[in-house]
Protein backbone atom coordinates (compact mmCIF):
# COMPACT_ATOMS: atom_id res chain seq x y z
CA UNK A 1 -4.31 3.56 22.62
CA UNK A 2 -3.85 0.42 20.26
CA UNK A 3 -3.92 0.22 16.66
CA UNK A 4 -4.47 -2.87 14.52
CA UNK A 5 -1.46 -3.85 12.02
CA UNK A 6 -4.20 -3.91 9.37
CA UNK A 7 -4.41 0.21 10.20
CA UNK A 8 -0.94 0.34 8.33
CA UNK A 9 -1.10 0.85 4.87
CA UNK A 10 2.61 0.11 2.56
CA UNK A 11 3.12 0.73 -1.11
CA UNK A 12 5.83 0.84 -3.43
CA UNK A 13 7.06 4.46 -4.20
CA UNK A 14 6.61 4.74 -8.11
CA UNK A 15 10.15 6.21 -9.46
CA UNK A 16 12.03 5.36 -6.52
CA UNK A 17 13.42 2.10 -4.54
CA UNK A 18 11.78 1.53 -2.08
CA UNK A 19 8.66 1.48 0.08
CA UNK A 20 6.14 3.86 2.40
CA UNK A 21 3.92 3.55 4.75
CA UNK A 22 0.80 5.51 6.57
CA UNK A 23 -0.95 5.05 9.30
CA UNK A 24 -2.73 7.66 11.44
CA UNK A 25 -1.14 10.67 9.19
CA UNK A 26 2.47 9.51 9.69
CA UNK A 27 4.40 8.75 6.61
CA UNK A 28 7.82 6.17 6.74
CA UNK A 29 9.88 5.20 3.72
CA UNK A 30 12.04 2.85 3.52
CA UNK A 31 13.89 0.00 1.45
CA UNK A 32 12.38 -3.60 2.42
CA UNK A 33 8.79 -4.18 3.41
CA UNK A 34 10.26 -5.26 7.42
CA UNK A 35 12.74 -1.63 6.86
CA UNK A 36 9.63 0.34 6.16
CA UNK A 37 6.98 -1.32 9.09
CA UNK A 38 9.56 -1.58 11.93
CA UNK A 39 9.76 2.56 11.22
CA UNK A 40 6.27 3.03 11.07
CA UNK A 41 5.83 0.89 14.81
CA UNK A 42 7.93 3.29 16.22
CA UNK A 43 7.14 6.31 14.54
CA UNK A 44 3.93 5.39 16.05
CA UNK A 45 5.19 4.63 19.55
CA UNK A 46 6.59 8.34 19.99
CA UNK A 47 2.99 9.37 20.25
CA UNK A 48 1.77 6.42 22.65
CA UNK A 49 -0.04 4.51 20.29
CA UNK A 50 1.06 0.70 20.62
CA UNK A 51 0.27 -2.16 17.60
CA UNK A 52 -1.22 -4.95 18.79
CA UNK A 53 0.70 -8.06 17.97
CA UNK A 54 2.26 -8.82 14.52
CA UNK A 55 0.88 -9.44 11.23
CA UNK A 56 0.88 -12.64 9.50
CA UNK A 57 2.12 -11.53 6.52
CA UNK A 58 3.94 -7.69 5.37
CA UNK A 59 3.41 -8.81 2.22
CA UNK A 60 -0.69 -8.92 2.94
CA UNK A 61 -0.10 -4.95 4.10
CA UNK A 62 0.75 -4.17 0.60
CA UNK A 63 -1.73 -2.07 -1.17
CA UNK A 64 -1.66 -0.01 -4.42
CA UNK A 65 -1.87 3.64 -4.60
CA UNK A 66 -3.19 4.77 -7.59
């Protein structure tokens, strides 16, 4: 199975350093935007589901949680 980089969805932690992402109900934190995806592709991998490709942009990944 292949997911879309667009599935994965970072935002900033409120009260903390740092960053987390979700995609397909796994959860990553980590420090940088590249720290937190990188963990999320291979979280993902563990349960042979490949991205497809890279995004453009991390930075266009970023979404806010309210």
């Amino acid at each position: 199975m292949e997911v879309s980089p667009k599935k994965i969805k970072i935002f900033k932690i409120r009260n903390r350093k740092g960053y987390a992402a979700v995609c397909l109900d796994h959860l990553t934190e980590g420090k940088s935007l590249s720290e937190v995806y990188s963990r999320m592709v291979k979280a993902i991998r563990r349960n042979n589901i490949s991205v497809q490709g890279k995004p453009p942009e991390l930075k266009k990944l970023l979404s806010s949680i309210k």
